[in-house]
Structure formats: C-alpha cells, structure tokens
N, C-alpha and C. Protein backbone atom coordinates (compact mmCIF):
# COMPACT_ATOMS: atom_id res chain seq x y z
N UNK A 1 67.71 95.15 84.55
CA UNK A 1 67.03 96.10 85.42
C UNK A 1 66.20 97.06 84.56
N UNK A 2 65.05 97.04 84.76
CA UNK A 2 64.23 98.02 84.21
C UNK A 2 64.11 99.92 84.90
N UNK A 3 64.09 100.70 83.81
CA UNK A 3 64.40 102.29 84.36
C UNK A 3 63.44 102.61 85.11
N UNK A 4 63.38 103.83 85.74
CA UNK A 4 62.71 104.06 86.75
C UNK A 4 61.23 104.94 86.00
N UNK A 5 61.62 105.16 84.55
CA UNK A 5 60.44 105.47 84.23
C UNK A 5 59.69 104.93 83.52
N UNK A 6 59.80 103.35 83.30
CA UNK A 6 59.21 102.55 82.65
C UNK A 6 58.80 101.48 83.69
N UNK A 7 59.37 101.53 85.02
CA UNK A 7 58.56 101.04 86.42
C UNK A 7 57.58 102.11 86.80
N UNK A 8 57.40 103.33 86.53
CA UNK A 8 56.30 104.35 86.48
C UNK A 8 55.15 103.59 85.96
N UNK A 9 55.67 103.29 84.88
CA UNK A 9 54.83 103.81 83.82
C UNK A 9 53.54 102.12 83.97
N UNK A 10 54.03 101.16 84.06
CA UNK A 10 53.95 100.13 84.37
C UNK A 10 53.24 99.22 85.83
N UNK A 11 53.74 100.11 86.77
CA UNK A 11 53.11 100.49 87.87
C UNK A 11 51.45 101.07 87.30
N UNK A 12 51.54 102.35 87.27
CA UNK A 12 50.51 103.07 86.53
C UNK A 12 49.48 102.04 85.36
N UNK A 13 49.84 101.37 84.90
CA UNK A 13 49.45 100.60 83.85
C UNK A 13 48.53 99.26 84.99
N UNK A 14 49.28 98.74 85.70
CA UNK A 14 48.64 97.95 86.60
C UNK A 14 47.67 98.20 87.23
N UNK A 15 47.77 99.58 87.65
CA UNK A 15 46.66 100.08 88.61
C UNK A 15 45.51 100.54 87.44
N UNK A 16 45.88 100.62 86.17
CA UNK A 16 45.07 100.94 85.09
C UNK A 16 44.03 99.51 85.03
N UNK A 17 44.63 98.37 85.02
CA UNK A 17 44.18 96.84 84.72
C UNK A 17 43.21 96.76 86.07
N UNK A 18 43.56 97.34 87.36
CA UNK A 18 42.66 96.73 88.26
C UNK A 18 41.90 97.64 87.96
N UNK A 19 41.53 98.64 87.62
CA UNK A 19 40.21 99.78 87.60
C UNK A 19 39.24 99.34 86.69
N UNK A 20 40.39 98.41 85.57
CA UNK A 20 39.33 97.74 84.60
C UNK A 20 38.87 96.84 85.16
N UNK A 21 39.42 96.00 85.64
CA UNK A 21 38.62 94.87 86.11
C UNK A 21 37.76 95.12 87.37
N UNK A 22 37.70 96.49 87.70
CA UNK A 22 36.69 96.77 88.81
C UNK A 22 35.58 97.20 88.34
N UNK A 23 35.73 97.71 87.09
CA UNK A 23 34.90 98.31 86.16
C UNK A 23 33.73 97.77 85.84
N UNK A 24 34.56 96.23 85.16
CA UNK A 24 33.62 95.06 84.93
C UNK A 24 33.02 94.69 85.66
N UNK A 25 33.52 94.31 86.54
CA UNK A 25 32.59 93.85 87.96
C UNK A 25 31.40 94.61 88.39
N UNK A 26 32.12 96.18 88.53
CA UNK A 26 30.54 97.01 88.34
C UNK A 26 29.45 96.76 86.98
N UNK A 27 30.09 96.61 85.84
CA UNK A 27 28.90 96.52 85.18
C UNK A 27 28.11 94.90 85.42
N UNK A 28 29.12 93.78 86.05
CA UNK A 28 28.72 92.48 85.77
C UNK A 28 27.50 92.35 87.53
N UNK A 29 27.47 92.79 88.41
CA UNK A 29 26.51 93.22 89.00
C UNK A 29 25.41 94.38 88.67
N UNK A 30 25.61 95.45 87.68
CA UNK A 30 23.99 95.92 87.94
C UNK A 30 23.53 95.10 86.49
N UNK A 31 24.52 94.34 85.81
CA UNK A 31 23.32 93.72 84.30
C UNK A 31 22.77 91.72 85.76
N UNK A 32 23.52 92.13 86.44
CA UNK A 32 22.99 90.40 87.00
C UNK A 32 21.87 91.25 88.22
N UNK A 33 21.45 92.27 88.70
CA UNK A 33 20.09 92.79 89.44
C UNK A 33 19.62 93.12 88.53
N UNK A 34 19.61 93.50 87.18
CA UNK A 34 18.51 93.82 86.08
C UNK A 34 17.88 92.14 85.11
N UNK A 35 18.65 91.12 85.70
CA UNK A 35 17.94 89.81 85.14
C UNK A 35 19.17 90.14 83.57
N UNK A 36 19.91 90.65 83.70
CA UNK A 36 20.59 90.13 82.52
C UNK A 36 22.06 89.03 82.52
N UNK A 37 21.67 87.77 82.89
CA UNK A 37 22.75 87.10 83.68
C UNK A 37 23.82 86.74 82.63
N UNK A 38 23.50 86.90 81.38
CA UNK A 38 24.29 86.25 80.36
C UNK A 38 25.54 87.39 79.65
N UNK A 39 24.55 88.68 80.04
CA UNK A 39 25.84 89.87 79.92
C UNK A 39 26.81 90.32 81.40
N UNK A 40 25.94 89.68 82.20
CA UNK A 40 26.76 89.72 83.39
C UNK A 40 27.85 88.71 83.60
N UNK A 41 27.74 87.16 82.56
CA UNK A 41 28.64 86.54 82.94
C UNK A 41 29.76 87.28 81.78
N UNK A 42 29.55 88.02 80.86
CA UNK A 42 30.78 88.57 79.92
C UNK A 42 31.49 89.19 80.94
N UNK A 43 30.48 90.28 81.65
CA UNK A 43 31.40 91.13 82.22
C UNK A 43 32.52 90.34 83.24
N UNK A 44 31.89 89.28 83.85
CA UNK A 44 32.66 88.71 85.03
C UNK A 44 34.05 87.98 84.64
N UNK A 45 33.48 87.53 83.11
CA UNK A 45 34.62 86.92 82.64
C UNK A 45 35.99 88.45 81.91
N UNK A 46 35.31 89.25 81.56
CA UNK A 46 36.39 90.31 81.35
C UNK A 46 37.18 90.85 82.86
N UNK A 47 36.06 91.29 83.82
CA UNK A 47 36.68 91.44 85.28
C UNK A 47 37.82 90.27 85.57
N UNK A 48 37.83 88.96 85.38
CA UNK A 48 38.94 88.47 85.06
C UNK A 48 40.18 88.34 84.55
N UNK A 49 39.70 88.63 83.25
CA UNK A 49 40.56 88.92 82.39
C UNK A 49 41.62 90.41 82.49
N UNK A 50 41.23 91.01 82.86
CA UNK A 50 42.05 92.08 83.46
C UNK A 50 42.55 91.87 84.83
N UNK A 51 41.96 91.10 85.68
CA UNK A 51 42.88 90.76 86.89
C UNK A 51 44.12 90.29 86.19
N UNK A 52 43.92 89.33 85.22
CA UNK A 52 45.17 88.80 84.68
C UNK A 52 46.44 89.43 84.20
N UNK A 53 45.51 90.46 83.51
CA UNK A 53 46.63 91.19 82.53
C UNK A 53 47.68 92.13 83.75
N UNK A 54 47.02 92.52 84.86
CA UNK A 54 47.89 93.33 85.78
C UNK A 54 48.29 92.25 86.22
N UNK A 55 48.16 90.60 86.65
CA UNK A 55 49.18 90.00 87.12
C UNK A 55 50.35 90.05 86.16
N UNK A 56 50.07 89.32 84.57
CA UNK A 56 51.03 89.75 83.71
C UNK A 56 52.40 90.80 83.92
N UNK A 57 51.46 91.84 84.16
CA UNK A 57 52.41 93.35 85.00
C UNK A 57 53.20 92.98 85.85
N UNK A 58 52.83 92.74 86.60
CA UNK A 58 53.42 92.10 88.05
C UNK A 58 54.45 91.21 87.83
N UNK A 59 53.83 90.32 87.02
CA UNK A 59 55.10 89.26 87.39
C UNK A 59 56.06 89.97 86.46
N UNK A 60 56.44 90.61 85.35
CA UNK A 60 56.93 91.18 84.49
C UNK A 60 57.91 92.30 85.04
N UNK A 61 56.68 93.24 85.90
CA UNK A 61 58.44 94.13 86.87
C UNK A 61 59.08 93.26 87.61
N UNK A 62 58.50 92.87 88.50
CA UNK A 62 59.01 91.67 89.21
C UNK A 62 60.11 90.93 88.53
N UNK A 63 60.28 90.36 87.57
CA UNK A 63 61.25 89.61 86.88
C UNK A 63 62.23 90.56 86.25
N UNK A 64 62.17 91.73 86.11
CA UNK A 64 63.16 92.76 85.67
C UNK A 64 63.65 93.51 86.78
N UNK A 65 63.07 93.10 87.60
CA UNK A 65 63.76 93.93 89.61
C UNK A 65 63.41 94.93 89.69
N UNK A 66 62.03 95.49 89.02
CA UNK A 66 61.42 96.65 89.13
C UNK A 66 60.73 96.39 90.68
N UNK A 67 60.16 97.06 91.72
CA UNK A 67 59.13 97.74 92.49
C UNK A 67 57.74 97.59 92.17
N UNK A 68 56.96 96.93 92.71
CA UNK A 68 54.76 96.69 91.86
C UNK A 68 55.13 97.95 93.68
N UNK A 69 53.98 98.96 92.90
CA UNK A 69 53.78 99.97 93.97
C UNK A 69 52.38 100.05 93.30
N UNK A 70 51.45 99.66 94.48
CA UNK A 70 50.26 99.30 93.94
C UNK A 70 49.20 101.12 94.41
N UNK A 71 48.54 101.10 94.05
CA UNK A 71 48.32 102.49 94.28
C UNK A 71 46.45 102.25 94.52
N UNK A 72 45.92 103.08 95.33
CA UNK A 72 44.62 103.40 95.69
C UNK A 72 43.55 102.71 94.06
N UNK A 73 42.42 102.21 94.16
CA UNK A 73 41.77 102.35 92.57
C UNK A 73 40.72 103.21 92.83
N UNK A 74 40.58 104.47 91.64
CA UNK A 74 39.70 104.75 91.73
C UNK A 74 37.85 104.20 91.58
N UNK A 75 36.92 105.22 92.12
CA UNK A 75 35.58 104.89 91.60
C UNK A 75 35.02 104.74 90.49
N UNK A 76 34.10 103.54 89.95
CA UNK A 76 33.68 103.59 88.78
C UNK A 76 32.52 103.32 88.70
N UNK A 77 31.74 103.62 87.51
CA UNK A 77 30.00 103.81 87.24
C UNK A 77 29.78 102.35 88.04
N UNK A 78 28.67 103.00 87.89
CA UNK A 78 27.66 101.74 88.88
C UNK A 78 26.49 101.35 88.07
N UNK A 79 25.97 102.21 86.90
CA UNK A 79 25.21 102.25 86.49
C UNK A 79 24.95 102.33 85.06
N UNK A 80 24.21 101.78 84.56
CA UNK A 80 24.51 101.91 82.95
C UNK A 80 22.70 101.44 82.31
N UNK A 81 22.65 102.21 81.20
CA UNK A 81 21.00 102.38 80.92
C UNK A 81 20.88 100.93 80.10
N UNK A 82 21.26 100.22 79.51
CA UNK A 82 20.78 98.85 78.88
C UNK A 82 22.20 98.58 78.36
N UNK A 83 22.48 97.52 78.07
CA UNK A 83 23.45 96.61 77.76
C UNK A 83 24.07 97.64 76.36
N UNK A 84 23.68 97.71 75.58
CA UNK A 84 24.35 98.77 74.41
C UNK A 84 25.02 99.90 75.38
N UNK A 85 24.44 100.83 76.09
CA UNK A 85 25.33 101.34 76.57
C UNK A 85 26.48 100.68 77.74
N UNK A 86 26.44 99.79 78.22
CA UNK A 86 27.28 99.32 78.90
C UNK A 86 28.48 98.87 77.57
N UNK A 87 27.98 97.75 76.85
CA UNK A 87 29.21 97.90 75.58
C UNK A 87 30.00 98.85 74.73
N UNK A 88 28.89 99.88 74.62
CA UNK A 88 29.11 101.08 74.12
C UNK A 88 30.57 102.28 74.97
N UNK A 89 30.62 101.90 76.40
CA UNK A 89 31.44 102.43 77.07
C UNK A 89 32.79 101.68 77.52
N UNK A 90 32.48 100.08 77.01
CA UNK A 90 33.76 99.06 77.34
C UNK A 90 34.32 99.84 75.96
N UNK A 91 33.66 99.52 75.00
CA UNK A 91 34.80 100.36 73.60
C UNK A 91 35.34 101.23 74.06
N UNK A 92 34.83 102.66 74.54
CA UNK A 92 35.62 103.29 74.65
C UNK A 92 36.44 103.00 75.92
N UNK A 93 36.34 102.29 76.85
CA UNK A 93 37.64 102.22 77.73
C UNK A 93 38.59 101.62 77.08
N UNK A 94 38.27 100.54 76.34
CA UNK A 94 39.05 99.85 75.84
C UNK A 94 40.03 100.68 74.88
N UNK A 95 39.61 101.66 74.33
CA UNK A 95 40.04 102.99 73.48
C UNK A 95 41.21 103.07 74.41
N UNK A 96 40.80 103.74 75.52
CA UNK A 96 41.62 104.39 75.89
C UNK A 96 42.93 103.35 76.94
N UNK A 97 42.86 102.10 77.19
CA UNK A 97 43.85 101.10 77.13
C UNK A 97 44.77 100.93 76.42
N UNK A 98 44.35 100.86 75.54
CA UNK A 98 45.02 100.43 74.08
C UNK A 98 45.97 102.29 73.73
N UNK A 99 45.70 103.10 73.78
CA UNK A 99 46.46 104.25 74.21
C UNK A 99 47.59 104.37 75.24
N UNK A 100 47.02 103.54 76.31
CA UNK A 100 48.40 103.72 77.45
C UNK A 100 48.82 102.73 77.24
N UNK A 101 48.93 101.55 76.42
CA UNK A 101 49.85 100.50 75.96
C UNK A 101 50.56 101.01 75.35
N UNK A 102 49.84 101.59 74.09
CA UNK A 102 51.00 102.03 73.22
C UNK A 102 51.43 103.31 73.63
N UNK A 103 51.06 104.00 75.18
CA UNK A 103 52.08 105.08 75.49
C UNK A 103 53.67 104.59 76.09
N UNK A 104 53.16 102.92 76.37
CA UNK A 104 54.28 102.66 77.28
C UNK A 104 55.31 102.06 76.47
N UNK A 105 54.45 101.40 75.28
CA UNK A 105 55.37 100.76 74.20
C UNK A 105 56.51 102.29 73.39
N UNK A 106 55.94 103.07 73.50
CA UNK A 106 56.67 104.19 72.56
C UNK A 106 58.06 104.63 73.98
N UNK A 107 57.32 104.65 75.03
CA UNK A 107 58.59 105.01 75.84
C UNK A 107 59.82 103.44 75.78
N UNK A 108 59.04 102.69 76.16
CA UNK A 108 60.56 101.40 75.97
C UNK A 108 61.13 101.71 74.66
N UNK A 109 60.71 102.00 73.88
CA UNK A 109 61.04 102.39 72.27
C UNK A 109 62.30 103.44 72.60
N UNK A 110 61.71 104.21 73.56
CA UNK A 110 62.62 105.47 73.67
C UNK A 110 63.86 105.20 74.35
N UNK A 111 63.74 104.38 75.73
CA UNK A 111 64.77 103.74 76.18
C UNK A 111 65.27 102.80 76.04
N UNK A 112 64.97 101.85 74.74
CA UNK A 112 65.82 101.73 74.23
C UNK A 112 65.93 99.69 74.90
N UNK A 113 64.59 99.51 75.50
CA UNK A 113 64.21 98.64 76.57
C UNK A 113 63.16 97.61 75.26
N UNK A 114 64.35 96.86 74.71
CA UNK A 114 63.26 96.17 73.95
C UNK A 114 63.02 94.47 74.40
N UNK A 115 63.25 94.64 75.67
CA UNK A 115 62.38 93.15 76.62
C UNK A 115 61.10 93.76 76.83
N UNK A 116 60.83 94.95 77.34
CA UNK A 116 59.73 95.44 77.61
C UNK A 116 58.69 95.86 76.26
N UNK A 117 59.77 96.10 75.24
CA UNK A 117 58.93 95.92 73.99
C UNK A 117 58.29 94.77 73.94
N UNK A 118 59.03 93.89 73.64
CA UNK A 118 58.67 92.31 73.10
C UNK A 118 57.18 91.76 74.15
N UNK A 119 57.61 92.26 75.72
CA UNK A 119 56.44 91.78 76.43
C UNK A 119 54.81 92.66 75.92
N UNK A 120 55.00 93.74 75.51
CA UNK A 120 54.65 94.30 75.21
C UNK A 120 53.58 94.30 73.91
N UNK A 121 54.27 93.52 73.36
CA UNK A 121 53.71 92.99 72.04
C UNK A 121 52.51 92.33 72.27
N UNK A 122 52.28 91.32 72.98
CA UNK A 122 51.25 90.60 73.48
C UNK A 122 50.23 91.80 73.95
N UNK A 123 49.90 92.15 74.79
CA UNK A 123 49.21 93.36 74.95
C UNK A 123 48.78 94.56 73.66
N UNK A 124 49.57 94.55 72.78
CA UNK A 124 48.92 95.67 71.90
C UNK A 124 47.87 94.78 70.96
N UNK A 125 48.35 93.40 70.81
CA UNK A 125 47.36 92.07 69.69
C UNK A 125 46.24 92.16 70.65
N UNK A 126 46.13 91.92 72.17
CA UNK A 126 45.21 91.75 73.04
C UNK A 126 44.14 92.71 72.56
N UNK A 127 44.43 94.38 72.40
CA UNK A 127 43.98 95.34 72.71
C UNK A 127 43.22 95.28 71.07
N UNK A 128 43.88 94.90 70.27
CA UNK A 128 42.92 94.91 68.78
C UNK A 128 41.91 93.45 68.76
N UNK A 129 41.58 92.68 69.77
CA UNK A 129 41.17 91.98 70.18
C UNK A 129 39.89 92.42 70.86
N UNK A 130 40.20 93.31 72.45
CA UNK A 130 39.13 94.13 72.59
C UNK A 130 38.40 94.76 72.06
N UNK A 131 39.35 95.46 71.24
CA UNK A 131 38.29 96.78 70.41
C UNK A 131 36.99 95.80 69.21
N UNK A 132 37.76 94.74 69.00
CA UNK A 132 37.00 94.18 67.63
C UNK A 132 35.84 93.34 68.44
N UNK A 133 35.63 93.13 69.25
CA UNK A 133 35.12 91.67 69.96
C UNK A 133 34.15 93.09 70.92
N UNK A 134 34.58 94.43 71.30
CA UNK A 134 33.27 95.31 71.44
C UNK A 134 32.60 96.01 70.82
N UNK A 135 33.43 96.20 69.70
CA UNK A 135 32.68 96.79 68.38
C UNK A 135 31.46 95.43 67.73
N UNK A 136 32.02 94.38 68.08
CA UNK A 136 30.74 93.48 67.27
C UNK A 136 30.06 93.09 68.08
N UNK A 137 29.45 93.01 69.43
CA UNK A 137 28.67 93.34 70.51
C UNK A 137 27.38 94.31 70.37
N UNK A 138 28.40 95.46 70.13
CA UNK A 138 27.55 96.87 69.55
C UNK A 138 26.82 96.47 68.26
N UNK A 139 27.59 96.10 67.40
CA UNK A 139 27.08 96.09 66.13
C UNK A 139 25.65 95.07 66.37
N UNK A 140 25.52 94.41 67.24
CA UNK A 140 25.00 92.74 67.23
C UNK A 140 23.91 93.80 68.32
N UNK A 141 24.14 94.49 68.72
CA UNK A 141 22.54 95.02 69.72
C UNK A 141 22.23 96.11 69.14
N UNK A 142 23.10 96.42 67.85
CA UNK A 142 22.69 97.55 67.31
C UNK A 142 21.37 96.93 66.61
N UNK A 143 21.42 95.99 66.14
CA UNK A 143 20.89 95.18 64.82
C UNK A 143 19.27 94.72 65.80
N UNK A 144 19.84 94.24 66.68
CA UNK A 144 19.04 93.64 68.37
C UNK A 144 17.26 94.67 68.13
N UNK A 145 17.68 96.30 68.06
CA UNK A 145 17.32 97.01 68.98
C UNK A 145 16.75 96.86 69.99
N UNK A 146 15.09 96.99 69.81
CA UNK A 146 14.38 96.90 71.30
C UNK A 146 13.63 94.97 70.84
N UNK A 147 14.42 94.66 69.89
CA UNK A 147 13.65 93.13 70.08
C UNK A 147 13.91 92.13 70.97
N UNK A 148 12.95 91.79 72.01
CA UNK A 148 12.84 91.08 73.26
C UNK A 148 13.33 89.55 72.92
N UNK A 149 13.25 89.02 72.07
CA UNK A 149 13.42 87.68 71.95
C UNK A 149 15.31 87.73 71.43
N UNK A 150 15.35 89.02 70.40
CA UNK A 150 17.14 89.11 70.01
C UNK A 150 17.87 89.44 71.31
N UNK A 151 17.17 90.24 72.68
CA UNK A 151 18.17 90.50 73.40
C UNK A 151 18.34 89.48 74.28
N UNK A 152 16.61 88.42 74.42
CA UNK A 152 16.88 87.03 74.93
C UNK A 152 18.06 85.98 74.08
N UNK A 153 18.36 86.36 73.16
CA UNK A 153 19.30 84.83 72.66
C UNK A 153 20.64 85.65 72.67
N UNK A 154 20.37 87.06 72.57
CA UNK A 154 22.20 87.54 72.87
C UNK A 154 22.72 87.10 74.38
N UNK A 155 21.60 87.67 74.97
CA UNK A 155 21.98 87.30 76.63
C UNK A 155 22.30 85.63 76.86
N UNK A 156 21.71 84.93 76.09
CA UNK A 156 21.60 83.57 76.47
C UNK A 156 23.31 83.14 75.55
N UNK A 157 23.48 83.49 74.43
CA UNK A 157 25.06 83.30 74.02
C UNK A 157 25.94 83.66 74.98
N UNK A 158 26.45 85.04 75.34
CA UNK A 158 26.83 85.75 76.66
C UNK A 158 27.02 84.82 77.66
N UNK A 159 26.16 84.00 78.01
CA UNK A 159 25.35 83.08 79.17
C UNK A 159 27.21 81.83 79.05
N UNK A 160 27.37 81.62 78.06
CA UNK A 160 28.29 80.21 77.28
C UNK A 160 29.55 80.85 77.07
N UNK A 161 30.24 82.49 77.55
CA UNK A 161 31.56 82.71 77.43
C UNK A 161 32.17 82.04 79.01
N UNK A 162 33.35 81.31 78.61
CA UNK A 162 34.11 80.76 79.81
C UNK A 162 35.74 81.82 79.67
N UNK A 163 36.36 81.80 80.72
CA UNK A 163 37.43 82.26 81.42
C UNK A 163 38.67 81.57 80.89
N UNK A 164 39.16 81.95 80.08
CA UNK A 164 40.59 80.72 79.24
C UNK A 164 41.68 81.83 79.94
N UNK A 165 42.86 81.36 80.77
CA UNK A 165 43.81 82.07 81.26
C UNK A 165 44.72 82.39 80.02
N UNK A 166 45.09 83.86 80.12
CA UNK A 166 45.89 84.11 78.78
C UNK A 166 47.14 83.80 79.01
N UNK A 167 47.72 83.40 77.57
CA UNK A 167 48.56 82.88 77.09
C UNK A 167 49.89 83.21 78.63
N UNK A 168 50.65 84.37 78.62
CA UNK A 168 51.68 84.91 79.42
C UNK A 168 51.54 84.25 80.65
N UNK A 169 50.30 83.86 81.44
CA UNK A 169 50.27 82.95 82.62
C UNK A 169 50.27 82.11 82.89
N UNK A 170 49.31 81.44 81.58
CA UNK A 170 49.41 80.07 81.31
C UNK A 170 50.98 79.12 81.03
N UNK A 171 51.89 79.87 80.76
CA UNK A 171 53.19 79.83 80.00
C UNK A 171 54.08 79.73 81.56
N UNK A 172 53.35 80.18 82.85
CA UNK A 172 53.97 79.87 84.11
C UNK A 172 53.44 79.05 84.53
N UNK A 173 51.95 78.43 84.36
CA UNK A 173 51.80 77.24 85.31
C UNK A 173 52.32 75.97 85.11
C-alpha cells in the first residue's frame, strides 16, 4: 500500500504529465498553421509521450492500491514566436519536471517507499533524456539562425521522428 502522501504527490505528478502533453499539443498545432509540419510532428510525438508517462502513473498507483484522482488541467500558451522559442521553453518545462520527479523521489526516500523509488528510477534517466535531446534542438537552431534552407532540413528531419511506446508500457503489452 502506498502512503497517502506519496498518492498526493503522484496524483499531482499525473496531472503534471497531462499539462505536458497538452502543452505539446498546443505547440504541435500553432508550428502545423505556421507550415512548420516537421516541428509539429516532434511536438505530437512528445504530446504522446507524456500521455504515456501519466499512464505509467496510473497504472503504478493503481498497482500499489493507491486512488488516480485526476484533477482539472490547467491553460497553456498557444503561442510561441519561431520554433527556437518554442524549444527554448520545452527546456525549461522540462527543467521544471525533472524537479518534481526528483521532489517525489526524495519523499519515497523519506518514507522509506523504495518500490516507488525503483519505479522512479526510470523517470529521472527519462528526464536527462529530455533535457539533452532539448538542449541539442536549441543548440541545432541556434547554429540554424535565420537560414531558410537550415530551418527547411531541420523541419524536414523533425518530419522522420516516430512514437516508440516507452519501455514501462511496453513491458505490459
């Protein structure tokens, strides 16, 4: 049985995963009405990818007899000035993910809950995953700047990311 403040916390964490993946979705519609279809399919494939990670959640209280108390998601940008800043702001969400992982990892730490560690583990590798894979995005449109043909072949790479179900789900089908 998992404690009641690490079903908080977890809960909270889920509803964290769908805001991301609503997030994406907002950015993966205004880069696909601005003709940028190849950063729109990143985003669609990350909007995925975070659906996942809160199923992860899910099935995870769920299997410890915790409560999924799914909660309202808030609003998120709609709008973003060119693809650098749209990457430029996944880093920092991603920043701040990778913070409430390891806020939740330090509390199982505290209680003493090291199933929820161990699941846990997967998620903090994920999160140095994000950060590195948006930091070289940035770096790669940093380099880009305003050249029309570099932001045509970034968009067109972008264009060739597919949807691989992560590991923890895949491990149920």
């Amino acid at each position: 049985m998992i404690s009641p403040k690490l079903q908080d916390a977890i809960n909270a964490q889920i509803n964290a995963e769908f805001w991301s993946a609503y997030l994406y979705l907002s950015m993966a519609m205004h880069f696909e009405s601005q003709g940028h279809s190849g950063v729109a399919n990143w985003f669609r494939i990350q909007f995925k990818e975070e659906q996942a990670h809160a199923e992860i959640f899910i099935n995870y209280l769920i299997a410890r007899g915790g409560r999924v108390m799914l909660s309202p998601i808030a609003a998120v940008e709609t709008e973003w000035a060119s693809p650098l800043a749209a990457f430029e702001a996944t880093l920092a969400h991603e920043q701040k993910v990778t913070a409430l992982i390891n806020n939740i990892y330090a509390l199982a730490e505290a209680e003493h809950d090291y199933a929820t560690r161990g699941k846990l583990d997967w998620f903090v590798s994920e999160q140095v995953e994000e950060e590195e894979t948006a930091q070289g995005l940035i770096d790669r449109l940093k380099l880009i700047g305003d050249n029309g043909m570099g932001l045509y072949t970034f968009d067109q790479e972008l264009a060739t990311r597919v949807y691989n179900v992560p590991a923890p789900l895949a491990a149920k089908a």
